[in-house]
N, C-alpha and C. Protein backbone atom coordinates (compact mmCIF):
# COMPACT_ATOMS: atom_id res chain seq x y z
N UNK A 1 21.40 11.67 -37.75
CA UNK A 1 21.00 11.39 -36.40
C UNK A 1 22.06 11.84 -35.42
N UNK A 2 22.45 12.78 -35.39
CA UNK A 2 23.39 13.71 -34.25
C UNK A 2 22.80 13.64 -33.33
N UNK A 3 21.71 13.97 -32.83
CA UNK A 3 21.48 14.23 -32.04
C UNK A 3 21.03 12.67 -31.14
N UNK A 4 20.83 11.15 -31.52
CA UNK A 4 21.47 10.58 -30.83
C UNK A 4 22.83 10.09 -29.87
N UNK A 5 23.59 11.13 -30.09
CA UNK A 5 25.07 10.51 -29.40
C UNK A 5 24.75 11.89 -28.05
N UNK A 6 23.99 12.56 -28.19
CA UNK A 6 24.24 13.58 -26.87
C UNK A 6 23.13 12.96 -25.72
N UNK A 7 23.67 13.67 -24.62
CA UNK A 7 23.14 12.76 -23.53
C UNK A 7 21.94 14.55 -23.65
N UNK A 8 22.47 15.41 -23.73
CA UNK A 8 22.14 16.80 -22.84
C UNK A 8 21.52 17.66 -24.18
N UNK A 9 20.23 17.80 -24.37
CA UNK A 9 20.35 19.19 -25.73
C UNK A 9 18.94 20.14 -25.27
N UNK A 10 19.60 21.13 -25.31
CA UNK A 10 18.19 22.04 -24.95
C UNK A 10 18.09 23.17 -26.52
N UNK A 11 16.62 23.21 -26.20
CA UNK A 11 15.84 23.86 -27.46
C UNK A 11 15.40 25.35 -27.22
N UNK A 12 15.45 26.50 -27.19
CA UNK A 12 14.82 27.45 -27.00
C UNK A 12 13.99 27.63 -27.87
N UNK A 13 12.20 27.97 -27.63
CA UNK A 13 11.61 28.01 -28.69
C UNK A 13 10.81 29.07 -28.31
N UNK A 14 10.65 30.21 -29.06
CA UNK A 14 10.28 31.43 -28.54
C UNK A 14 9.01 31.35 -29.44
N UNK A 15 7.45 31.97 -29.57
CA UNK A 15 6.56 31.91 -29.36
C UNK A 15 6.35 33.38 -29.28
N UNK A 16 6.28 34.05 -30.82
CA UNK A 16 5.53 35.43 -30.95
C UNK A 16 4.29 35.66 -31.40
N UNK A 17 3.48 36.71 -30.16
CA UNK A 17 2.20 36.73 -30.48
C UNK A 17 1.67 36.87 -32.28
N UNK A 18 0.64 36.68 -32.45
CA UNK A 18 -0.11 36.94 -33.59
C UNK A 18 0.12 38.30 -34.07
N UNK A 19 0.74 38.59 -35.22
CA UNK A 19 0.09 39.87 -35.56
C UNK A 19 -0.52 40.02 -36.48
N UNK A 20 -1.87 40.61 -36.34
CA UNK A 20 -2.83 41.12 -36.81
C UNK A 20 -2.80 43.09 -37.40
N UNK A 21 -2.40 43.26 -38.58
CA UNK A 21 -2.56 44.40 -38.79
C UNK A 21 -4.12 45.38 -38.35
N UNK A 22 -3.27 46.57 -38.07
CA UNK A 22 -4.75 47.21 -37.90
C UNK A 22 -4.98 48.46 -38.46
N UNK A 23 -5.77 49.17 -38.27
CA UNK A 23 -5.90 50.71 -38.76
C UNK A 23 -4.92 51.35 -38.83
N UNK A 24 -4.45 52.14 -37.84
CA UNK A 24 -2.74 52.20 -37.16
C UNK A 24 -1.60 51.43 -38.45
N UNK A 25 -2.10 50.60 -37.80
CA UNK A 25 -0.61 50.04 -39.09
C UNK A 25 -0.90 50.40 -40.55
N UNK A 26 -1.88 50.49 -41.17
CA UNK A 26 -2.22 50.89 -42.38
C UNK A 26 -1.74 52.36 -42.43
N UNK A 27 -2.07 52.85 -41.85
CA UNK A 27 -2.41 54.05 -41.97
C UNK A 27 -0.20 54.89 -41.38
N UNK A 28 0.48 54.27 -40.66
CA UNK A 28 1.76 54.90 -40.43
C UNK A 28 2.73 53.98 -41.04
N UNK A 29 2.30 52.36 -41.27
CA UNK A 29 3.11 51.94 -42.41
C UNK A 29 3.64 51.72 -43.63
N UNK A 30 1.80 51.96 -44.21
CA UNK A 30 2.02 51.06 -45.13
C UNK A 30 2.00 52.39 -46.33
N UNK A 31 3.15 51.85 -47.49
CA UNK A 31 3.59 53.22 -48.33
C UNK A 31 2.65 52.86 -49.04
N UNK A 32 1.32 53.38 -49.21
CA UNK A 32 0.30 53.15 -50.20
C UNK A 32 0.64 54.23 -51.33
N UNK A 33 0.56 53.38 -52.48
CA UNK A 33 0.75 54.11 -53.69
C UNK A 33 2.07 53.62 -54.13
N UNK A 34 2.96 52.79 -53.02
CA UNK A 34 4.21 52.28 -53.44
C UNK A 34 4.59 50.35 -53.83
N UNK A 35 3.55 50.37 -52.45
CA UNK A 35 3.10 48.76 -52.24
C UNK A 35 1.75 48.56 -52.05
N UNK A 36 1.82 47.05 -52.11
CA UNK A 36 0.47 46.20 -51.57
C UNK A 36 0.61 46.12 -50.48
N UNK A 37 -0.91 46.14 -49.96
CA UNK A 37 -1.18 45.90 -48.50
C UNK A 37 -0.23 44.39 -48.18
N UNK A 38 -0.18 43.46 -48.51
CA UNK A 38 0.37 41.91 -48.58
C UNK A 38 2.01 42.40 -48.04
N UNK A 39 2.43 43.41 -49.26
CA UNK A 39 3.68 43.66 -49.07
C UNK A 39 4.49 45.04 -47.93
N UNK A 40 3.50 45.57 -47.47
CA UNK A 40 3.98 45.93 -46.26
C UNK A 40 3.47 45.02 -44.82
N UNK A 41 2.39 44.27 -45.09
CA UNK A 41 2.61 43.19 -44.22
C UNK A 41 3.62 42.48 -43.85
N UNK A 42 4.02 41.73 -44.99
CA UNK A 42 5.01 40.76 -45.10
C UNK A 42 6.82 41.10 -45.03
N UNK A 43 6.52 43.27 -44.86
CA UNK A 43 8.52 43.33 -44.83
C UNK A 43 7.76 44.07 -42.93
N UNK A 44 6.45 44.16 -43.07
CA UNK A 44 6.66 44.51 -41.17
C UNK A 44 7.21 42.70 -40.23
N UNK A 45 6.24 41.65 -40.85
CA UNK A 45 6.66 40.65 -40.07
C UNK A 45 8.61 40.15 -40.00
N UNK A 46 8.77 40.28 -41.30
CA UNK A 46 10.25 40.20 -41.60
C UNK A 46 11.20 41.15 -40.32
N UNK A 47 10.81 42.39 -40.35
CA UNK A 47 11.17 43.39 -39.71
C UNK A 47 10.95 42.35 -38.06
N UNK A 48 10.32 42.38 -37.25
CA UNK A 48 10.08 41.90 -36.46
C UNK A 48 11.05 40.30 -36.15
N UNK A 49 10.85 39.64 -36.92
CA UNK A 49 11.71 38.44 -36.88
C UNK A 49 12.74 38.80 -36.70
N UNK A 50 13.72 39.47 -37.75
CA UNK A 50 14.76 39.83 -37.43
C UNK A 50 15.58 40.02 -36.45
N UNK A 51 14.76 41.26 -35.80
CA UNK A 51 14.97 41.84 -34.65
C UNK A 51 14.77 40.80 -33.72
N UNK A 52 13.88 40.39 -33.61
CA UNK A 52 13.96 39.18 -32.20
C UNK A 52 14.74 37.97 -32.29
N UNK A 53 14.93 37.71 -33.71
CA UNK A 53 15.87 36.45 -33.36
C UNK A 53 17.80 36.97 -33.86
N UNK A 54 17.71 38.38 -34.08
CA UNK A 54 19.41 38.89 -33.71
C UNK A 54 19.86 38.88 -35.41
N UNK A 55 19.19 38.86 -36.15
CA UNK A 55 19.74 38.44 -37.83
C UNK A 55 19.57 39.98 -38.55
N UNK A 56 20.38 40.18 -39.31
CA UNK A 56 20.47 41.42 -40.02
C UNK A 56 19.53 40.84 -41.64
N UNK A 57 19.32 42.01 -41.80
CA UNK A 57 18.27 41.93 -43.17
C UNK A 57 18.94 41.96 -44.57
N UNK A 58 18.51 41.25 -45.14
CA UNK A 58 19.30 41.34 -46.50
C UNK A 58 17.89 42.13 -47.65
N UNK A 59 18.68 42.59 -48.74
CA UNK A 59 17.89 43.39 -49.73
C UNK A 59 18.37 42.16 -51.36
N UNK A 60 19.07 40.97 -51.30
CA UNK A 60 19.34 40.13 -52.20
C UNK A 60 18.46 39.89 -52.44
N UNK A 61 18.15 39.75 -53.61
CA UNK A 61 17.41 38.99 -54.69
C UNK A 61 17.59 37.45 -54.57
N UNK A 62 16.78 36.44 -54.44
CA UNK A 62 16.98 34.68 -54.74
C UNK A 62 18.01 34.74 -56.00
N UNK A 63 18.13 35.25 -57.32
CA UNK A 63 19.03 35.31 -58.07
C UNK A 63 20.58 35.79 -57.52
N UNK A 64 20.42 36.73 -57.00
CA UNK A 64 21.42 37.02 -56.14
C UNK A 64 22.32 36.06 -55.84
N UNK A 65 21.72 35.64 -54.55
CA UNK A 65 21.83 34.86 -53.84
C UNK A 65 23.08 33.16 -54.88
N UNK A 66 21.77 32.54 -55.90
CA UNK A 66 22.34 31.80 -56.84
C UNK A 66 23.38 32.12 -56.97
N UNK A 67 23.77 33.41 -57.88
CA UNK A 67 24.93 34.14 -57.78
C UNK A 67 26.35 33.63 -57.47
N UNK A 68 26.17 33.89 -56.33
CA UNK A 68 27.26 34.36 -55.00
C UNK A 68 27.37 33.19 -55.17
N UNK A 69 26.73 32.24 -54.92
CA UNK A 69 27.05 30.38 -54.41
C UNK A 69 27.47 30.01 -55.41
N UNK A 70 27.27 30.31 -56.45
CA UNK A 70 27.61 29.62 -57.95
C UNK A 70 29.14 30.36 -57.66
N UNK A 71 29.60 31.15 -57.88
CA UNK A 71 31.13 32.22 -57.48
C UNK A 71 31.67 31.47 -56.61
N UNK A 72 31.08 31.13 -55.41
CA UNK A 72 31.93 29.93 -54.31
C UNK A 72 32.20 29.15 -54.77
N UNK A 73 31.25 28.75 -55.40
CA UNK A 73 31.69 27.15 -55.66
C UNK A 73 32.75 27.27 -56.77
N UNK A 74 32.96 27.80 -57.80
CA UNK A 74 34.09 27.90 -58.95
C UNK A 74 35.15 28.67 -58.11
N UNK A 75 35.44 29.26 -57.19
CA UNK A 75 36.45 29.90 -56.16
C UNK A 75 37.34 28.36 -55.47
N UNK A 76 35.65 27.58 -55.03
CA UNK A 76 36.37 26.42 -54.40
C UNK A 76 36.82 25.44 -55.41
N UNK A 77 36.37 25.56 -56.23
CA UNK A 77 36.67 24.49 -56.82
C UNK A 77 38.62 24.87 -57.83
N UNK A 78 38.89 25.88 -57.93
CA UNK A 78 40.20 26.69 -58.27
C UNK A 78 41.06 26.39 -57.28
N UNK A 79 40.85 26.61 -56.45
CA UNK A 79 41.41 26.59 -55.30
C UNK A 79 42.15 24.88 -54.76
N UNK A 80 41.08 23.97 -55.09
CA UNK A 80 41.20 22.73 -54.98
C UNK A 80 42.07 22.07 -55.99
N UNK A 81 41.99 22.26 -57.17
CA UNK A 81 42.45 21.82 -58.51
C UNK A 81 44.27 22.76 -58.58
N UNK A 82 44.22 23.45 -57.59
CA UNK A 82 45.34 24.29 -57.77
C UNK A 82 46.62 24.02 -56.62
């Protein structure tokens, strides 16, 4: 509950239209023969988010990801014990 002790907190909440694929988009996006329709949907919306909310794109794998955190954490934990 942080956010009981502030007197003052503002929210920006941005509100992007619908997108609806269309002909057009099929037809100059989507690498047919490489992907599913689902999956050039789903890296155009990604694409879009990104860009509007300022975040760079990652190509990690969720395993990946595990990874790396599992490596922190035995880094931190060396580090602590040392």
């Amino acid at each position: 509950m942080l956010c009981t002790g502030s007197i003052y907190i503002t929210v920006r909440v941005d509100v992007l239209p619908v997108f609806t694929p269309n002909e057009y988009f099929w037809k100059h996006h989507w690498l047919e023969g490489k992907e599913e329709k689902w999956e050039a949907y789903a890296r155009a919306v990604r694409q879009i988010m990104a860009q509007h909310g300022g975040f760079k794109l990652s190509d990690l794998t969720m395993e990946d990801k595990f990874k790396y955190k599992a490596a922190i954490k035995e880094a931190y934990k060396k580090n602590k014990t040392a």
